[in-house]
N, C-alpha and C. Protein backbone atom coordinates (compact mmCIF):
# COMPACT_ATOMS: atom_id res chain seq x y z
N UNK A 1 13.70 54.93 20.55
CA UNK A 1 15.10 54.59 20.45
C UNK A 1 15.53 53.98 21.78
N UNK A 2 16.47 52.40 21.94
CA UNK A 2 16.67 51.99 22.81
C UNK A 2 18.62 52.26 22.59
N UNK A 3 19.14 51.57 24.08
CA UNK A 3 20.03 51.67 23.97
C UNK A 3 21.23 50.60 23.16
N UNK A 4 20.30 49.36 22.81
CA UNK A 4 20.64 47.96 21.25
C UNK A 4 20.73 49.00 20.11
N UNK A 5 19.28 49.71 19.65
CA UNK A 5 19.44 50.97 18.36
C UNK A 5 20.54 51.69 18.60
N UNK A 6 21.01 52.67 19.35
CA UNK A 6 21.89 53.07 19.60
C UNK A 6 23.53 52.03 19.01
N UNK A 7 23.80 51.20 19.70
CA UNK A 7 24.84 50.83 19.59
C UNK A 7 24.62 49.68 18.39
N UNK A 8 23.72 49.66 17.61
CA UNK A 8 23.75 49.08 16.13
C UNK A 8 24.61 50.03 14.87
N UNK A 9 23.63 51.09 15.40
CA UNK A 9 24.14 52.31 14.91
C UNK A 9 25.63 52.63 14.99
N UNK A 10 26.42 52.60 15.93
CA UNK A 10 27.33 52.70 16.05
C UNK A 10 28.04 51.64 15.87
N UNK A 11 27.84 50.25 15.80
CA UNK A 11 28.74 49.39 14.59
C UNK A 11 28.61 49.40 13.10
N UNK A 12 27.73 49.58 12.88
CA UNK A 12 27.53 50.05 11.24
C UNK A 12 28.58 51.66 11.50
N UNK A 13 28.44 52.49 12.14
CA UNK A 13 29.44 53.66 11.85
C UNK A 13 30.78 53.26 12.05
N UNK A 14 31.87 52.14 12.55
CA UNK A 14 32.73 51.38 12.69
C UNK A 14 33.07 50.96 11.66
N UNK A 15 32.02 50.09 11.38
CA UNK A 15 32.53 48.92 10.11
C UNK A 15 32.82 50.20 8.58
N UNK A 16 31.49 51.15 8.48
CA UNK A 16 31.59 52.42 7.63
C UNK A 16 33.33 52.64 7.34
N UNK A 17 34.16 53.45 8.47
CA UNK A 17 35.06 53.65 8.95
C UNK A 17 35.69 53.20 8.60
N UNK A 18 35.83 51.64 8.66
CA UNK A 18 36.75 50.61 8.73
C UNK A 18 37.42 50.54 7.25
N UNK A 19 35.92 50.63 6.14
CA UNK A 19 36.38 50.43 4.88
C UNK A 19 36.77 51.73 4.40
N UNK A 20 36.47 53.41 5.09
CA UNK A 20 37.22 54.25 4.71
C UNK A 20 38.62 54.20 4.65
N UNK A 21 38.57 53.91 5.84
CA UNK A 21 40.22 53.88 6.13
C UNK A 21 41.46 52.62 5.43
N UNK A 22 40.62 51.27 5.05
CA UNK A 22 41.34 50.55 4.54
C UNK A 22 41.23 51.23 3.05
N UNK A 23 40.34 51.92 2.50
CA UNK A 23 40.84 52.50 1.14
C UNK A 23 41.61 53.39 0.96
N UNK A 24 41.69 54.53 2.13
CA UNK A 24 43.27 55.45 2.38
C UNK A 24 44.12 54.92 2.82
N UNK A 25 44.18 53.63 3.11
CA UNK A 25 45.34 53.35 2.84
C UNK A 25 46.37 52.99 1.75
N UNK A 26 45.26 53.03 0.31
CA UNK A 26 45.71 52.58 -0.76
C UNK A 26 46.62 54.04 -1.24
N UNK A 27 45.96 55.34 -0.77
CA UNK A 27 46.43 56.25 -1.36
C UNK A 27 48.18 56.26 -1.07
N UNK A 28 48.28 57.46 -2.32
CA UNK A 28 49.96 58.09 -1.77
C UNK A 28 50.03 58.85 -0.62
N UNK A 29 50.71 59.06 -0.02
CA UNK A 29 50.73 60.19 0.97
C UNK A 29 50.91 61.53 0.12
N UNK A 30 50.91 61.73 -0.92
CA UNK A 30 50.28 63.03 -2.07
C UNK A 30 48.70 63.05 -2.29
N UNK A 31 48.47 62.20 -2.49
CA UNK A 31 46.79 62.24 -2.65
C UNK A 31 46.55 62.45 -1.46
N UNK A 32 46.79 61.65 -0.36
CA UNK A 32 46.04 61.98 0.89
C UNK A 32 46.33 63.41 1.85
N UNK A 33 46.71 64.42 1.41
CA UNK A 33 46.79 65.54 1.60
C UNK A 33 46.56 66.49 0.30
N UNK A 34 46.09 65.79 -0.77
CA UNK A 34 46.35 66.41 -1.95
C UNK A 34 44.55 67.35 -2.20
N UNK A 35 44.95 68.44 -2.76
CA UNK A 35 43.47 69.25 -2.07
C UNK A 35 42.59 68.71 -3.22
N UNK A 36 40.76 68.50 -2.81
CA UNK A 36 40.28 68.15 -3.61
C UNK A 36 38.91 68.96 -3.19
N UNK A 37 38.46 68.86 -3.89
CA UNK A 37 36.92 69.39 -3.63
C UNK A 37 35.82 69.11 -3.25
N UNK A 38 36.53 69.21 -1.61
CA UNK A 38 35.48 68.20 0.14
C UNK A 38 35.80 69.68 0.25
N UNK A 39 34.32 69.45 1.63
CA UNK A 39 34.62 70.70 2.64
C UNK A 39 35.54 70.96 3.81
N UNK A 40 36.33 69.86 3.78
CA UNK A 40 37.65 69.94 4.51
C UNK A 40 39.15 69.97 3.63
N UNK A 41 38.46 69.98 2.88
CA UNK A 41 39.75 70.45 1.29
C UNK A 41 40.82 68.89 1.33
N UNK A 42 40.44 68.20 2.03
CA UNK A 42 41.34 66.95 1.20
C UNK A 42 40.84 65.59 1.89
N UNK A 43 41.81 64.48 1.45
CA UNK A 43 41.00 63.26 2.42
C UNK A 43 41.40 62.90 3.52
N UNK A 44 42.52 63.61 4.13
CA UNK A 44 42.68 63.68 5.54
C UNK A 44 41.91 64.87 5.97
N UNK A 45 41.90 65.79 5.72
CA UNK A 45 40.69 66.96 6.25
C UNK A 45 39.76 66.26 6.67
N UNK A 46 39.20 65.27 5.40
CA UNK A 46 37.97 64.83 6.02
C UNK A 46 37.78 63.88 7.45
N UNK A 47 38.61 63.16 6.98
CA UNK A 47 38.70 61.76 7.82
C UNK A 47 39.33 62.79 9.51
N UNK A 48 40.17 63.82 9.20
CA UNK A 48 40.27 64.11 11.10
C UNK A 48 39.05 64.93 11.26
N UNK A 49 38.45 65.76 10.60
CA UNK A 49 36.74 66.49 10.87
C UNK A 49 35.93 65.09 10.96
N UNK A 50 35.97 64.17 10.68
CA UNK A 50 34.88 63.15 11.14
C UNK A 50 35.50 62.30 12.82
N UNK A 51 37.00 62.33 12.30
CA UNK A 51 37.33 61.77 13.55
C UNK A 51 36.79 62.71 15.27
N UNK A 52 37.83 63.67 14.79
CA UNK A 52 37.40 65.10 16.09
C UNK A 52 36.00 65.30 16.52
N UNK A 53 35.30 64.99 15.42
CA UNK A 53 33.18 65.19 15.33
C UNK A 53 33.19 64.13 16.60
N UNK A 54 33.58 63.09 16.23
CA UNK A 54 33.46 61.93 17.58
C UNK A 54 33.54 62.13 19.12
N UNK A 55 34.88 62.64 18.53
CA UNK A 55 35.86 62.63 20.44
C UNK A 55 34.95 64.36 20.68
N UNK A 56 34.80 64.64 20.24
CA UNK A 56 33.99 66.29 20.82
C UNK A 56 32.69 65.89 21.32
N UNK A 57 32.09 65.07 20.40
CA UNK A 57 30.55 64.35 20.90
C UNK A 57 30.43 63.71 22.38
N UNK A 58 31.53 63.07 22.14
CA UNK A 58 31.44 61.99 23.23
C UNK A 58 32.07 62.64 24.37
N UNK A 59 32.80 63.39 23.96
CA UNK A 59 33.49 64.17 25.80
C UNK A 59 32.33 65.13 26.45
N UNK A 60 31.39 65.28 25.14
CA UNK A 60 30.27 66.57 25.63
C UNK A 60 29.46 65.35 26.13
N UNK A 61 29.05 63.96 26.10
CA UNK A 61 27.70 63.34 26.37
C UNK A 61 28.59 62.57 27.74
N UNK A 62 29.54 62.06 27.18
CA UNK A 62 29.86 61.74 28.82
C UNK A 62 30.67 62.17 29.75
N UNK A 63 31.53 63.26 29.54
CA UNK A 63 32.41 63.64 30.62
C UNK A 63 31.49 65.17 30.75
N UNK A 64 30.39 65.50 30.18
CA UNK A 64 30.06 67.28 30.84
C UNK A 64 31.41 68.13 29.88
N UNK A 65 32.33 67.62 29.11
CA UNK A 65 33.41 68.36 28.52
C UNK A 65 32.90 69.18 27.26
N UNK A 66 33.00 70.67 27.28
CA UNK A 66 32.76 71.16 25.92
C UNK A 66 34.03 72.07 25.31
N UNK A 67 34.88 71.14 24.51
CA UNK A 67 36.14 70.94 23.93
C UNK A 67 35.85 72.49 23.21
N UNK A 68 36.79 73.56 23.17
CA UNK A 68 36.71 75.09 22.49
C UNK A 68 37.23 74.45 21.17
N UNK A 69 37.82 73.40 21.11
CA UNK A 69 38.36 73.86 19.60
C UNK A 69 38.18 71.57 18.70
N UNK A 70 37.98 71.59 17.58
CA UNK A 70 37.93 70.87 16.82
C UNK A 70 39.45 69.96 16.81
N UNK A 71 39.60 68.48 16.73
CA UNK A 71 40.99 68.64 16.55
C UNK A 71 41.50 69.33 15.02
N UNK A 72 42.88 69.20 15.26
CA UNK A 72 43.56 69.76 13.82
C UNK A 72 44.34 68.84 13.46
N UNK A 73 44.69 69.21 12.13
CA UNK A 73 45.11 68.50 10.82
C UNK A 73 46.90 68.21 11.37
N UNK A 74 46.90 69.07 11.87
CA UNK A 74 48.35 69.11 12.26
C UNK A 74 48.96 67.89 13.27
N UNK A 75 47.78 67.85 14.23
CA UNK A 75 47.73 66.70 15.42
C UNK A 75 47.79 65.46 14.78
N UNK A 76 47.48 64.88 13.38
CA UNK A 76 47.28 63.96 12.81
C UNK A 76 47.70 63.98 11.56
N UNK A 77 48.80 64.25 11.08
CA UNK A 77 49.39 64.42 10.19
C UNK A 77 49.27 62.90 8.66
N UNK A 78 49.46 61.94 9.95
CA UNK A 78 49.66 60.45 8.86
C UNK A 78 48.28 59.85 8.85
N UNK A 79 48.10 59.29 7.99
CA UNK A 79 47.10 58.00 8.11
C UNK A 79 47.03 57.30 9.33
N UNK A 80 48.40 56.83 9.79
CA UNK A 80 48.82 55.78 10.48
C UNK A 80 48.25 56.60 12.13
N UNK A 81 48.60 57.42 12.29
CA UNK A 81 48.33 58.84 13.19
C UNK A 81 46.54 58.58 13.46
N UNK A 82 46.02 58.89 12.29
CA UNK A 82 44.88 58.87 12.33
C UNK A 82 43.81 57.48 12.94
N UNK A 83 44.48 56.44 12.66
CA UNK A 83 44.18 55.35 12.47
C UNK A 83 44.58 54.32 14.59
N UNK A 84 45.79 55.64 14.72
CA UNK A 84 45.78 54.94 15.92
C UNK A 84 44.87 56.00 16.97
N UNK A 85 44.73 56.91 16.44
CA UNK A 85 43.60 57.75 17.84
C UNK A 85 42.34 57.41 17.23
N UNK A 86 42.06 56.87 16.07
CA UNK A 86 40.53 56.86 16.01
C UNK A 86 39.98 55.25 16.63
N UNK A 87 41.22 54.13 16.84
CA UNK A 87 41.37 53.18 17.60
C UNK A 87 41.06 53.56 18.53
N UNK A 88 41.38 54.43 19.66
CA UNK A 88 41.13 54.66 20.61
C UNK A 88 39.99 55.40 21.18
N UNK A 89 39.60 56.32 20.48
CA UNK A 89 38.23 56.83 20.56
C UNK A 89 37.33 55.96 20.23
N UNK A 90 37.46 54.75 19.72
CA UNK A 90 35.92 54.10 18.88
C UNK A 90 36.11 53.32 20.44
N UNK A 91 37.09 52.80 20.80
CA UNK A 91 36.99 51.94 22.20
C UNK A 91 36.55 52.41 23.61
N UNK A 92 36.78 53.97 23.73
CA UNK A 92 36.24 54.80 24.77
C UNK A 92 34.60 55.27 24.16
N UNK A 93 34.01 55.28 23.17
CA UNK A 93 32.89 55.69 22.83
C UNK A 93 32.52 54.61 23.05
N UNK A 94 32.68 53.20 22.72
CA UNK A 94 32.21 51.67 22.97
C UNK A 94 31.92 51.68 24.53
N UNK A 95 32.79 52.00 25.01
CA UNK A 95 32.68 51.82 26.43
C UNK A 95 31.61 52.44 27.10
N UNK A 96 31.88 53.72 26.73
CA UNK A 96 30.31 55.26 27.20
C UNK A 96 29.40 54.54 26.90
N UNK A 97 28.76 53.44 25.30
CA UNK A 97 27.64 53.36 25.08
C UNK A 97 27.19 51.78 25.97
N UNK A 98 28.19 51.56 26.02
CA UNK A 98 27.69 50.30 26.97
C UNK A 98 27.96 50.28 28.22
N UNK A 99 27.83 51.71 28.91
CA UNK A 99 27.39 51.69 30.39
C UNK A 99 25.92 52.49 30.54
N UNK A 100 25.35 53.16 29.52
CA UNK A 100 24.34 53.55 29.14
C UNK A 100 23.52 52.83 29.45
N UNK A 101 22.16 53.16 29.73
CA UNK A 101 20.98 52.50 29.77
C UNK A 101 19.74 53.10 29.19
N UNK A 102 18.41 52.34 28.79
CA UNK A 102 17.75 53.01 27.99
C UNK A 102 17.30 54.68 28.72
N UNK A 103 17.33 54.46 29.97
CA UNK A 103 16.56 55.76 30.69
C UNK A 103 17.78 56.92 30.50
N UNK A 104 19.02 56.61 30.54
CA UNK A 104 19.96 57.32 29.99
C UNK A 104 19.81 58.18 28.86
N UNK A 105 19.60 57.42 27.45
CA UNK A 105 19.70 57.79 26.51
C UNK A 105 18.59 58.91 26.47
N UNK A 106 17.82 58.95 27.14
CA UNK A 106 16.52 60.01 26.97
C UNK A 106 16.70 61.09 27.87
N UNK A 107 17.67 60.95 28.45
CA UNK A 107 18.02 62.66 29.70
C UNK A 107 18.18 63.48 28.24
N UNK A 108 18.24 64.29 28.93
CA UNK A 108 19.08 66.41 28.42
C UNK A 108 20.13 66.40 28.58
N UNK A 109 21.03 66.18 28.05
CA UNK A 109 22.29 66.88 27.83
C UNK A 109 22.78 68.12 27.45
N UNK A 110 23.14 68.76 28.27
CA UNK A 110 23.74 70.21 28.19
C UNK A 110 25.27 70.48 28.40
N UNK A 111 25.42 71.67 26.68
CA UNK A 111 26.63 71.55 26.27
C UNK A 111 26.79 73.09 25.81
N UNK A 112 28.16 72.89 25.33
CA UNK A 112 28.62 74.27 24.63
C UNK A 112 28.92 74.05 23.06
N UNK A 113 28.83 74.85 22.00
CA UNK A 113 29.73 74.62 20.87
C UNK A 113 30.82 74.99 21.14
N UNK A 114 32.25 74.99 20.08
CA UNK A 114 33.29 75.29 20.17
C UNK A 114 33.33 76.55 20.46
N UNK A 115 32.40 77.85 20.51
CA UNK A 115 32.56 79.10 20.34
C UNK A 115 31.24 79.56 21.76
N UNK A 116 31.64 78.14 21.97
CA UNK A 116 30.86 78.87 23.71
C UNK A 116 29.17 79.05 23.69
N UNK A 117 28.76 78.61 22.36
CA UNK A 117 26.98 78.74 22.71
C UNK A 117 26.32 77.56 23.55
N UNK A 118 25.77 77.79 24.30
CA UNK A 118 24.91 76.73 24.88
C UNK A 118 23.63 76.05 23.99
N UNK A 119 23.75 75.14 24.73
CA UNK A 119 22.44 73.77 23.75
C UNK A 119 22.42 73.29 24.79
N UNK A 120 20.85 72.75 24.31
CA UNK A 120 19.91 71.39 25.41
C UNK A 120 19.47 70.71 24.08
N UNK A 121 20.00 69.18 23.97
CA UNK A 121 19.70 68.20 23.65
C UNK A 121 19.55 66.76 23.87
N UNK A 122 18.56 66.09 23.26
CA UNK A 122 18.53 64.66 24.32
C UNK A 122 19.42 63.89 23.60
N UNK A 123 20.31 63.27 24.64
CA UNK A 123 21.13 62.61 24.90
C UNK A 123 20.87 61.72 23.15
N UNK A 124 19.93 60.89 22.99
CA UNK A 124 20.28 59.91 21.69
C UNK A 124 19.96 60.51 20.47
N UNK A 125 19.60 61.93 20.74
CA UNK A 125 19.45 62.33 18.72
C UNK A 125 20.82 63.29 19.00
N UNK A 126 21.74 63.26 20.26
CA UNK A 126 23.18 64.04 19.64
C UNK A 126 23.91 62.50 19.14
N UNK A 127 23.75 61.41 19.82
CA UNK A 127 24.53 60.45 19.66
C UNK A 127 24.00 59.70 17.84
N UNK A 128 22.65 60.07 17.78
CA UNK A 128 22.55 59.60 16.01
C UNK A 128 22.91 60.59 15.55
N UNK A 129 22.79 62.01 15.65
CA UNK A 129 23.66 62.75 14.66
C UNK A 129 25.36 62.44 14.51
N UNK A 130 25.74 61.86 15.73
CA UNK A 130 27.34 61.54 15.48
C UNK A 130 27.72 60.35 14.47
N UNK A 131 26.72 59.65 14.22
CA UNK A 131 26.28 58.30 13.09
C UNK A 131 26.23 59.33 12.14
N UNK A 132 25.30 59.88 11.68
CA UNK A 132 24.26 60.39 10.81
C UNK A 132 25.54 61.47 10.11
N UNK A 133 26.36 62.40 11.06
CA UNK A 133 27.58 63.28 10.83
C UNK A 133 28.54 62.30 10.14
N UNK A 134 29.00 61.12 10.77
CA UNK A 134 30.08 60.22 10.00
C UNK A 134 29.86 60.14 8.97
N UNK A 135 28.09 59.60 8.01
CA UNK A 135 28.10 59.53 7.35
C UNK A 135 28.19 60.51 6.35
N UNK A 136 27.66 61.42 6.47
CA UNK A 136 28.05 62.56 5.49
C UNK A 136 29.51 63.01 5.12
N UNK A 137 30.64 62.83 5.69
CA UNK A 137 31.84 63.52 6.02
C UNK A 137 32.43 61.73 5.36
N UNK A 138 32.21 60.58 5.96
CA UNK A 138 32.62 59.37 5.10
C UNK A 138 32.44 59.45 3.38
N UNK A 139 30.77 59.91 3.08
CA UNK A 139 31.12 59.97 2.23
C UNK A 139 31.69 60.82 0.96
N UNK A 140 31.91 62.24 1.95
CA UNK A 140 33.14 63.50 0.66
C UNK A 140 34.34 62.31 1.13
N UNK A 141 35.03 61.61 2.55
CA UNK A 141 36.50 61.05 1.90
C UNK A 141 36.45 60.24 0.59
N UNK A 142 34.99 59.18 0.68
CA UNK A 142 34.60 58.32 -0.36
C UNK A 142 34.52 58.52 -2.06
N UNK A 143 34.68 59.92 -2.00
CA UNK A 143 34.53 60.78 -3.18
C UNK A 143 35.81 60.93 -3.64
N UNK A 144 36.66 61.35 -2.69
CA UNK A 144 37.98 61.45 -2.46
C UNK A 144 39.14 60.34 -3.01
N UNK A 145 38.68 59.36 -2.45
CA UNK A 145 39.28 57.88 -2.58
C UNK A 145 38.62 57.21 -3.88
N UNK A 146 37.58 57.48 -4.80
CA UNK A 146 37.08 57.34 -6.08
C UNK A 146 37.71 57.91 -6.98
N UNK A 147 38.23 59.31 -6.69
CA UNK A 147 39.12 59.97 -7.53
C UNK A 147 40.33 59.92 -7.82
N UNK A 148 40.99 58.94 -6.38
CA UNK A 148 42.30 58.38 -6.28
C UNK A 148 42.01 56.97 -7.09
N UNK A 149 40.82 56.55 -6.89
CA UNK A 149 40.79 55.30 -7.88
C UNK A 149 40.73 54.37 -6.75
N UNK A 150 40.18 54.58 -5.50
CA UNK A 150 40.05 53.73 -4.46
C UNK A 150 38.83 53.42 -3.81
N UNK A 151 38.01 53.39 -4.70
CA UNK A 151 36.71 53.53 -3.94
C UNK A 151 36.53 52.62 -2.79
N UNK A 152 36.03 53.22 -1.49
CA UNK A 152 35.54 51.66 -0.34
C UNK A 152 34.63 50.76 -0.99
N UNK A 153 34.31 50.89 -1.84
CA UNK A 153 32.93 50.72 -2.18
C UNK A 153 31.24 51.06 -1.62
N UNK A 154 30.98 50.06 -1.59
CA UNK A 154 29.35 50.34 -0.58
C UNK A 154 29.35 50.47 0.58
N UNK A 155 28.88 51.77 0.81
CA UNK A 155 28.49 51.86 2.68
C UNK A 155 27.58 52.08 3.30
N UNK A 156 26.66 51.49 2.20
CA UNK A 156 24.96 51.47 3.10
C UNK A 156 25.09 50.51 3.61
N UNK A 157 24.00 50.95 4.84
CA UNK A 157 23.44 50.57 6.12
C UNK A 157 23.44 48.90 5.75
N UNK A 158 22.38 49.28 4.63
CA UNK A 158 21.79 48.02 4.56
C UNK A 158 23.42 46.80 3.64
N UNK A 159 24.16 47.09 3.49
CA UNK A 159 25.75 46.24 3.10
C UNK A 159 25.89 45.85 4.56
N UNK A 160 25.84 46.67 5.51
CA UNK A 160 26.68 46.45 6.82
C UNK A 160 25.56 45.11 7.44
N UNK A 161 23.93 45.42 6.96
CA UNK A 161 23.48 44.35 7.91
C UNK A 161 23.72 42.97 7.05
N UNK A 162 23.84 43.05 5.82
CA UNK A 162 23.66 41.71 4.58
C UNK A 162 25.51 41.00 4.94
N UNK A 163 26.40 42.15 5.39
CA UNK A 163 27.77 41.22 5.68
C UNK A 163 27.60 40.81 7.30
């Protein structure tokens, strides 16, 4: 894994994103709090547990930060909410990955979970699990937004390299 793989990865998890979020936007603001059967109980649950997955990743790989708590539902109430901090995190994670270098990506990174356990992991299989995490959590909102009658449609890998 170089540090190009890396940040491929992370425009395909962007563009992913991109079409989540332009399909919640189709919803009502009833559906999009409306409980459904994700493991964050609705399609904003999901979409701020994928968002927070990010900004927790990235404060643990580049600031040494190990955040005690997940964000909450509460902090991000709207779409619109959602849509302007996850703007801002995709541009500070952009930034972390492109001061990176390949010898970077292969250190140890040492961290905490939210509940204070320690971990040693290398630096680029926490940063593909934060890909690899989007996608799972993209696709319960995707499930979400099918049931609203909004599907993003396709969000394989392989859509993101063919557009």
């Amino acid at each position: 894994m170089n540090k190009d793989d890396i940040a491929t990865l992370f425009e395909y998890n962007y563009w992913a994103t991109t079409r989540v979020l332009n399909g919640a936007a189709q919803v009502t603001p009833e559906q999009y709090v409306a409980s459904v059967p994700l493991s964050h109980g609705s399609l904003r649950g999901a979409l701020v547990h994928t968002l927070g997955t990010e900004v927790v990743w990235r404060l643990r790989c580049q600031e040494g930060i190990s955040p005690t708590a997940m964000l909450a539902e509460a902090e991000l109430p709207t779409l619109d909410a959602i849509r302007i901090r996850w703007q801002a995190e995709e541009l500070a994670m952009r930034s972390y990955l492109a001061s990176l270098t390949d010898e970077a990506i292969n250190q140890t990174v040492q961290y905490k979970t939210t509940k204070g356990v320690p971990f040693r992991n290398i630096l680029w299989h926490l940063l593909v699990h934060v890909v690899n995490h989007g996608t799972q959590f993209r696709a319960e909102a995707a499930i979400a937004l099918t049931i609203f009658g909004h599907s993003p449609g396709d969000l394989d890998m392989l859509m993101f390299f063919r557009e």
